[in-house]
C-alpha atoms as a PDB file:
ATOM      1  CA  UNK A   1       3.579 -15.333  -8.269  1.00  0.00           C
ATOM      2  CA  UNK A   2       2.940 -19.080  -7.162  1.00  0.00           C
ATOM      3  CA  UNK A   3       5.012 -21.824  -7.840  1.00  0.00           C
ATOM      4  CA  UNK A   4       2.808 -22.776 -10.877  1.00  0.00           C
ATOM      5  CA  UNK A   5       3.248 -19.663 -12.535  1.00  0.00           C
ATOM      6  CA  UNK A   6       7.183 -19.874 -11.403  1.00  0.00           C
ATOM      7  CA  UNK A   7       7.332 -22.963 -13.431  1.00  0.00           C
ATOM      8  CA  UNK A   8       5.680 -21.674 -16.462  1.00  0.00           C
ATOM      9  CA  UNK A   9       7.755 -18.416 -16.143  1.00  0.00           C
ATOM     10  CA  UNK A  10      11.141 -20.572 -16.001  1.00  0.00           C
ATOM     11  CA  UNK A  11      10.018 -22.701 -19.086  1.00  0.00           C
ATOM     12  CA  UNK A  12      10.977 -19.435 -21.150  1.00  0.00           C
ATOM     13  CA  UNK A  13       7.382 -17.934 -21.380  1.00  0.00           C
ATOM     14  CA  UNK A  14       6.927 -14.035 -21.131  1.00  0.00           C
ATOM     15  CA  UNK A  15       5.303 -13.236 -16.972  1.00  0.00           C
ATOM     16  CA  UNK A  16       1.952 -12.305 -18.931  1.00  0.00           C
ATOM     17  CA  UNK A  17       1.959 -15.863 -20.253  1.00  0.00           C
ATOM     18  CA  UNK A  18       2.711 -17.233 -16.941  1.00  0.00           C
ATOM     19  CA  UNK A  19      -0.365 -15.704 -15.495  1.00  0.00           C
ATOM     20  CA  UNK A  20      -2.490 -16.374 -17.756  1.00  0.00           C
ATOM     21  CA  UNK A  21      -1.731 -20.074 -18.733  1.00  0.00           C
ATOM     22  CA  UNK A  22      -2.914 -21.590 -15.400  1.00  0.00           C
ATOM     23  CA  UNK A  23      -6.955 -20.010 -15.993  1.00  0.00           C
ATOM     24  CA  UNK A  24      -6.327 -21.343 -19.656  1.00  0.00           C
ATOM     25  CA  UNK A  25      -5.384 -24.674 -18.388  1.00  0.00           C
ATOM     26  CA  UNK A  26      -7.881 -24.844 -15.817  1.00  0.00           C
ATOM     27  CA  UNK A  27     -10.915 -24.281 -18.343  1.00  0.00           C
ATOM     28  CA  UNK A  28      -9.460 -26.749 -20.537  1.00  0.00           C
ATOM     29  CA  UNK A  29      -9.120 -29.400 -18.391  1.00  0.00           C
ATOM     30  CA  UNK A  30     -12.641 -28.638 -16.742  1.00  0.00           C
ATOM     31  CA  UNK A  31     -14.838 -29.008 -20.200  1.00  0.00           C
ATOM     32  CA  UNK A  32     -12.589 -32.203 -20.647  1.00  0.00           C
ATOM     33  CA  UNK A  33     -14.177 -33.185 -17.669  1.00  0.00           C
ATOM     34  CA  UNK A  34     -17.492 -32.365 -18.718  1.00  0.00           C
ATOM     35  CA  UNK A  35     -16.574 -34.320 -21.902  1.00  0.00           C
ATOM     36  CA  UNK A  36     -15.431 -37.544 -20.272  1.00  0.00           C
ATOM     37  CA  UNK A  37     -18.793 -37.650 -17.934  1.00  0.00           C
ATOM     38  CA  UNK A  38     -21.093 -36.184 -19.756  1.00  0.00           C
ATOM     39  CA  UNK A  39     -23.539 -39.736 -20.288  1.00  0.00           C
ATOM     40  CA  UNK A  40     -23.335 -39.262 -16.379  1.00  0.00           C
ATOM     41  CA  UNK A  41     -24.240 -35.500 -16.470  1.00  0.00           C
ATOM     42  CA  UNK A  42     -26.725 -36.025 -18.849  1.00  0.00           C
ATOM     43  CA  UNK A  43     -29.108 -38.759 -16.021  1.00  0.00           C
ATOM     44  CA  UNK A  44     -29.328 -35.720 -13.880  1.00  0.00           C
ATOM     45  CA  UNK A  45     -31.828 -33.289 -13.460  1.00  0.00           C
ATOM     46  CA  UNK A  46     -29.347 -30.547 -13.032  1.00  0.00           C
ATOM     47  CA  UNK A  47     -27.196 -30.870 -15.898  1.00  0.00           C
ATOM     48  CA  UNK A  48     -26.862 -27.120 -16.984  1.00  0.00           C
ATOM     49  CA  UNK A  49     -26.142 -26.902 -13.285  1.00  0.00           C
ATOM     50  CA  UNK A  50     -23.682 -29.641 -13.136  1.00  0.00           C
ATOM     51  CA  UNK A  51     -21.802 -28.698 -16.561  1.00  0.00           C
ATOM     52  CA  UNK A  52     -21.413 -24.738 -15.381  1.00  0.00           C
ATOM     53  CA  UNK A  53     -20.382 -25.756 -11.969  1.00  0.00           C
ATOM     54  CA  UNK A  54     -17.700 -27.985 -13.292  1.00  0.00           C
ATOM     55  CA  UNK A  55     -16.621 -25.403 -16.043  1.00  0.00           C
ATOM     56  CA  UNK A  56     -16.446 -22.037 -13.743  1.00  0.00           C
ATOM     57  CA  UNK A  57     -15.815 -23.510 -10.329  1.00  0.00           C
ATOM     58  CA  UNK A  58     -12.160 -24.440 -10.646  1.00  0.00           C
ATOM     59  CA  UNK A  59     -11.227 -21.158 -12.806  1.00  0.00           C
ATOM     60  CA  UNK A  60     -13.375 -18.998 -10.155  1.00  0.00           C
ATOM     61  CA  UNK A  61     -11.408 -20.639  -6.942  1.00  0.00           C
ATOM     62  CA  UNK A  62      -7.724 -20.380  -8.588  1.00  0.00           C
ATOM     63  CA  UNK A  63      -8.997 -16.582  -9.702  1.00  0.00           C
ATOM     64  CA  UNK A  64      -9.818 -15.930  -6.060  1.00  0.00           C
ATOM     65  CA  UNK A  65      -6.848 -16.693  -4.597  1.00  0.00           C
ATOM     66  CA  UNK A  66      -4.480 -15.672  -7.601  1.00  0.00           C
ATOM     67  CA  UNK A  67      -6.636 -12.592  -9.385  1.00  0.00           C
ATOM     68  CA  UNK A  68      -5.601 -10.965 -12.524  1.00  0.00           C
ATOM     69  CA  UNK A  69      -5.470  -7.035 -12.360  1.00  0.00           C
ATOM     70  CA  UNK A  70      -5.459  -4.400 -14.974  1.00  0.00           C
ATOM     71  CA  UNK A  71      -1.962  -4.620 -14.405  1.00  0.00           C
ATOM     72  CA  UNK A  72      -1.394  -8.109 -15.840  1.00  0.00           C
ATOM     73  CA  UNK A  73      -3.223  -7.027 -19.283  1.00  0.00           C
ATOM     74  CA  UNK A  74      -2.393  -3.461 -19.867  1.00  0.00           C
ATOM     75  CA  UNK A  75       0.447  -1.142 -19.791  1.00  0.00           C
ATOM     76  CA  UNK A  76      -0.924   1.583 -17.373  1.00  0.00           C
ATOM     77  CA  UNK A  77       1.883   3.348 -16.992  1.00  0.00           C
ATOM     78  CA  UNK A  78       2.581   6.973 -17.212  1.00  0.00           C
ATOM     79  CA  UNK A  79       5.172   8.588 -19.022  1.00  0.00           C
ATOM     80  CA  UNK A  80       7.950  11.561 -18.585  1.00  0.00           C
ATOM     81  CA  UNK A  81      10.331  13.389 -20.441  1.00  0.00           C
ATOM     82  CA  UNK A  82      14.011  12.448 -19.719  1.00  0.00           C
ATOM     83  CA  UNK A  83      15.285  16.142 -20.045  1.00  0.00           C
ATOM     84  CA  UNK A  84      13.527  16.989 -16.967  1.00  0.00           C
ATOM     85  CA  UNK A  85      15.423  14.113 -14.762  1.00  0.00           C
ATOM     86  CA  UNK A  86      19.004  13.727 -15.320  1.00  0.00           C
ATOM     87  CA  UNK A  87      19.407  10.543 -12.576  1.00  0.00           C
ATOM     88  CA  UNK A  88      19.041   7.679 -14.710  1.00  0.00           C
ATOM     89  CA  UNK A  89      21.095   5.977 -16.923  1.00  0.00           C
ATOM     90  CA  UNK A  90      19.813   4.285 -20.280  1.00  0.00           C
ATOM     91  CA  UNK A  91      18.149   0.979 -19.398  1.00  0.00           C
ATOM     92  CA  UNK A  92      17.585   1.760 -15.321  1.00  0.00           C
ATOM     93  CA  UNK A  93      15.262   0.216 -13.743  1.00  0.00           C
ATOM     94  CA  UNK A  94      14.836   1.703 -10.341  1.00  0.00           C
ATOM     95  CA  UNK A  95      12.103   1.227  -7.599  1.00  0.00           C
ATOM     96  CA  UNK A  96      11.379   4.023  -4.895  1.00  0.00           C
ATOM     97  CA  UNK A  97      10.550   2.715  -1.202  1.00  0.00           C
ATOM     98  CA  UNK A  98      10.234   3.515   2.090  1.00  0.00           C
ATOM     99  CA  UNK A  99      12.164   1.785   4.818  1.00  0.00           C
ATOM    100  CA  UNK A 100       9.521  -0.034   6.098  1.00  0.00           C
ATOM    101  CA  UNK A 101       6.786   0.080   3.473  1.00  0.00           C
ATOM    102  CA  UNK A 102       5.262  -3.333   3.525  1.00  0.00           C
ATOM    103  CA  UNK A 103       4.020  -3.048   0.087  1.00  0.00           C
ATOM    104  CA  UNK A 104       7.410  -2.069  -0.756  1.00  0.00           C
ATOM    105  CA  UNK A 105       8.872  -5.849   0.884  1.00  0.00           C
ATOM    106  CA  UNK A 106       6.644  -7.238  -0.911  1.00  0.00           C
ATOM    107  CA  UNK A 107       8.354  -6.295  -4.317  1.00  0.00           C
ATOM    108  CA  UNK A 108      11.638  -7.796  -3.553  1.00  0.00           C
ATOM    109  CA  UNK A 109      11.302 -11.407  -4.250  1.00  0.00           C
ATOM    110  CA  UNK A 110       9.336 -10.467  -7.459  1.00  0.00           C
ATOM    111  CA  UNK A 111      12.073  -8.272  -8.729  1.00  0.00           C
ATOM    112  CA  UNK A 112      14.933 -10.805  -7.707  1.00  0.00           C
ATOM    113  CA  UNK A 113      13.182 -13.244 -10.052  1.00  0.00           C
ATOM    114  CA  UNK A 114      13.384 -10.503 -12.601  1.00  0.00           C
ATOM    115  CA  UNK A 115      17.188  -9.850 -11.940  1.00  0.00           C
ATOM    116  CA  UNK A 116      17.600 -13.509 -12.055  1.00  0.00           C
ATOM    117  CA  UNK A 117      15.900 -13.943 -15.207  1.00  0.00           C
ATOM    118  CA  UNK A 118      17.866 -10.620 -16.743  1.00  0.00           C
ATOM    119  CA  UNK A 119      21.480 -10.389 -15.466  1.00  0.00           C
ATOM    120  CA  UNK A 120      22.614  -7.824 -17.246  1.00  0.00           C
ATOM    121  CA  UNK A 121      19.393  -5.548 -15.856  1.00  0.00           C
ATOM    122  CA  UNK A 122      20.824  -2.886 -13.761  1.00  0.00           C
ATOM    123  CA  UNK A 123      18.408  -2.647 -10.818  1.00  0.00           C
ATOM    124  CA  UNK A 124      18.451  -0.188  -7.901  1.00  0.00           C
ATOM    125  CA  UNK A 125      16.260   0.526  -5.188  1.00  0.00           C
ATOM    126  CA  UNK A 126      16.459   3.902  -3.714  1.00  0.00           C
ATOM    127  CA  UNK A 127      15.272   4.193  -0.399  1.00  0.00           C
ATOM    128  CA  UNK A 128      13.723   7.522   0.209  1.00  0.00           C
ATOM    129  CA  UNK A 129      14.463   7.915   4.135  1.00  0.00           C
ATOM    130  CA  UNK A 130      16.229  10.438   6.904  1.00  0.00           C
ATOM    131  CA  UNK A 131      17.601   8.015   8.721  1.00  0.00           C
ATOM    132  CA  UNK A 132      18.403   3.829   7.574  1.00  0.00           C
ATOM    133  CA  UNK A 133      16.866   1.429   5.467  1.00  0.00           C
ATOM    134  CA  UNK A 134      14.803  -0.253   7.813  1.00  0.00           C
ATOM    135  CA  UNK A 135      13.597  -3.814   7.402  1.00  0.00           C
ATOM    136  CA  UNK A 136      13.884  -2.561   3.451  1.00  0.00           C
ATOM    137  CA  UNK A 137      17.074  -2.346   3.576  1.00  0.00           C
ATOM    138  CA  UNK A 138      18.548  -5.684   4.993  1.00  0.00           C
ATOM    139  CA  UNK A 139      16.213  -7.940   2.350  1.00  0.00           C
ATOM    140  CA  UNK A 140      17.969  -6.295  -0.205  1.00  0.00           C
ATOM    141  CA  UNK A 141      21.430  -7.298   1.082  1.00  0.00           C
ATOM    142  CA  UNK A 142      19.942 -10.665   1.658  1.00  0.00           C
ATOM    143  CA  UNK A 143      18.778 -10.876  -2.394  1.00  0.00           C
ATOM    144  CA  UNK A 144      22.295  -9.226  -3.092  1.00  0.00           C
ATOM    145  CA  UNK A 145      20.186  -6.083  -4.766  1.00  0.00           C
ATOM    146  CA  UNK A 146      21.713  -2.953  -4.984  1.00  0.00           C
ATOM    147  CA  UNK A 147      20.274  -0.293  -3.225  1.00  0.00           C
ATOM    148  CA  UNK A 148      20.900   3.381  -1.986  1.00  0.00           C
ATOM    149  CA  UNK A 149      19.673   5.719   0.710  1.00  0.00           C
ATOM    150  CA  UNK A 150      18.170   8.976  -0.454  1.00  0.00           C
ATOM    151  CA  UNK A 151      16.253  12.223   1.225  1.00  0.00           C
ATOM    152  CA  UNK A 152      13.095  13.258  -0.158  1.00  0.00           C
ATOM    153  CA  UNK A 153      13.265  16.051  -3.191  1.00  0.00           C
ATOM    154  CA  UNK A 154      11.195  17.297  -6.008  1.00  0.00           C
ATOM    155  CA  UNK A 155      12.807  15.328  -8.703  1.00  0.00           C
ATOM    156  CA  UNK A 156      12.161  12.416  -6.271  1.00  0.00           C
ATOM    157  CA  UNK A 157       8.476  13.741  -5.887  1.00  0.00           C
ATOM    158  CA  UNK A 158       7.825  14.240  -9.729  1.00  0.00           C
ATOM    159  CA  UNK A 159       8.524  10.356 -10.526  1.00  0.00           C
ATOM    160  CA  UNK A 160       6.644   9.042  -7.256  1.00  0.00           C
ATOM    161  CA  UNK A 161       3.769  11.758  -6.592  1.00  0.00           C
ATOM    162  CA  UNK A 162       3.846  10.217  -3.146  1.00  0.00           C
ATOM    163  CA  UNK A 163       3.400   6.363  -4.388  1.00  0.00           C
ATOM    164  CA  UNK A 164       5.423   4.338  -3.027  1.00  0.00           C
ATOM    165  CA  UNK A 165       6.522   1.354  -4.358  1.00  0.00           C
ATOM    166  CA  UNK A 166       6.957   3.551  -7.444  1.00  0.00           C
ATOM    167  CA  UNK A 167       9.116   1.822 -10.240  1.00  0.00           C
ATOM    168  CA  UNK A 168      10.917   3.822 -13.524  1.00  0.00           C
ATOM    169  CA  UNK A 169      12.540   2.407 -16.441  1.00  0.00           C
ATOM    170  CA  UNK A 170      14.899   4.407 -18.783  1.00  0.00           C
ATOM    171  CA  UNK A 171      14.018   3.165 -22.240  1.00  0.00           C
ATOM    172  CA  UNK A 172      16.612   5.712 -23.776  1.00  0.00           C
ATOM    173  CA  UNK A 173      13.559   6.883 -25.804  1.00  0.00           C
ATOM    174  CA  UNK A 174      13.730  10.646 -24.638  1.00  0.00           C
ATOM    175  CA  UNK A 175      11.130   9.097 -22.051  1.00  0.00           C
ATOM    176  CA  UNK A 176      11.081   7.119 -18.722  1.00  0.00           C
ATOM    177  CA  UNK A 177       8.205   4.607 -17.854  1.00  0.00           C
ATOM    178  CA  UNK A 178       6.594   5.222 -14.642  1.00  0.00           C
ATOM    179  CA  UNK A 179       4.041   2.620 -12.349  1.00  0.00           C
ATOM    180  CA  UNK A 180       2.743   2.562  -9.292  1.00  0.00           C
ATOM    181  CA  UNK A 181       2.474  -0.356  -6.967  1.00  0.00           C
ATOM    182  CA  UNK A 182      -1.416  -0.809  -8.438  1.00  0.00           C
ATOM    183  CA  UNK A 183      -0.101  -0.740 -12.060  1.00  0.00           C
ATOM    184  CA  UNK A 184       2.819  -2.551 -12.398  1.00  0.00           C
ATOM    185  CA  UNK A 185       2.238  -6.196 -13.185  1.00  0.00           C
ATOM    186  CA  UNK A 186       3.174  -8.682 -15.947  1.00  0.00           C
ATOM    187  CA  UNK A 187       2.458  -6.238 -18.735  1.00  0.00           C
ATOM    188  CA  UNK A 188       5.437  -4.136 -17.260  1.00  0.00           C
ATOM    189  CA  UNK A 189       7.975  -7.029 -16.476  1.00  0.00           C
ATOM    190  CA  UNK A 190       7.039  -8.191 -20.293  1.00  0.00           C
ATOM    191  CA  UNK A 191       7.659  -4.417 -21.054  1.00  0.00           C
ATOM    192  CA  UNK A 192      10.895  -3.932 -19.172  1.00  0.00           C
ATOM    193  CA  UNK A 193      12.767  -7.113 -20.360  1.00  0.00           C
ATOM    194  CA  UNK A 194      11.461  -6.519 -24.140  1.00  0.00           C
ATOM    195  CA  UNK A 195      13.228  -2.851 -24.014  1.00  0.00           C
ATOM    196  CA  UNK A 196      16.544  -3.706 -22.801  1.00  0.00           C
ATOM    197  CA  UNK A 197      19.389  -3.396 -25.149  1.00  0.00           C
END
């Protein structure tokens, strides 16, 4: 997330919103734009030029550096029975690393903002290692995130098939909620603090 979407996101406004909002914002303002100049627009040769370049531009350069992914506008996540893990507690939200994943890093700040946002969240990251927690590890003591070391076993192997970052949330519906690193996004922080009880 960048500060932008930080700022929307601390106004109250659900993380899909927060994503969203700025390409909403930035089309608005740029047909404003078009609006305010277009007597100038409107001398040139290349106004249909002008008035796209204007309109898509902005929206285009912000997309490039901050894309949207499926992620952000669908729940892609898979789904299992409970009965067949017997780990998690009603309302869990854990993530699977590795100790030195950097995919895995990356998901710390973003789920400290989610902690932050939802105190009462139980979060745990279970670090699926031999030996320590690597550079995992001490960022989680730094964001004061709880965290355990585990070895690698089927159950383990079931809810990641090998993904790591893999995240799971316990909705207490007979099911838990399952997404990789390529499909968790907004629509899965909106889903997780929606279903907590």
């Amino acid at each position: 997330m960048n500060l932008f979407e930080e700022v929307v996101l601390s106004l109250g406004s659900s993380w899909q919103f927060s994503r969203l909002f700025p390409f909403v914002l930035l089309f608005i303002s740029s047909f404003l734009i078009i609006v305010v100049l277009r007597e100038k627009i409107k001398r040139t040769k290349l106004k249909w030029f002008l008035r796209l370049s204007i309109l898509l531009i902005p929206t285009s350069l912000y997309f490039a550096v901050n894309p949207i992914f499926q992620s952000d506008l669908y729940d892609l996540s898979r789904e299992i029975n409970v009965k067949s893990i017997n780990s998690l507690a009603k309302d869990e939200f854990v993530v699977f690393t590795l100790p030195n994943c950097p995919y895995c890093l990356e998901t710390i700040s973003l789920i400290a903002l989610l902690k932050k946002r939802n105190p009462d969240l139980t979060v745990t990251y279970k670090i699926v290692t031999h030996n320590d927690g690597g550079d995992i590890e001490s960022l989680l003591k730094k964001n004061r995130i709880s965290f355990e070391l585990l070895n690698k076993s089927e159950q383990i192997e079931l809810l990641t098939l090998g993904s790591y970052p893999t995240f799971v949330f316990n909705t207490g519906a007979k099911v838990l909620k399952i997404w990789d690193n390529n499909s968790f996004g907004t629509k899965a922080l909106d889903f997780i603090e929606d279903h907590q009880s």
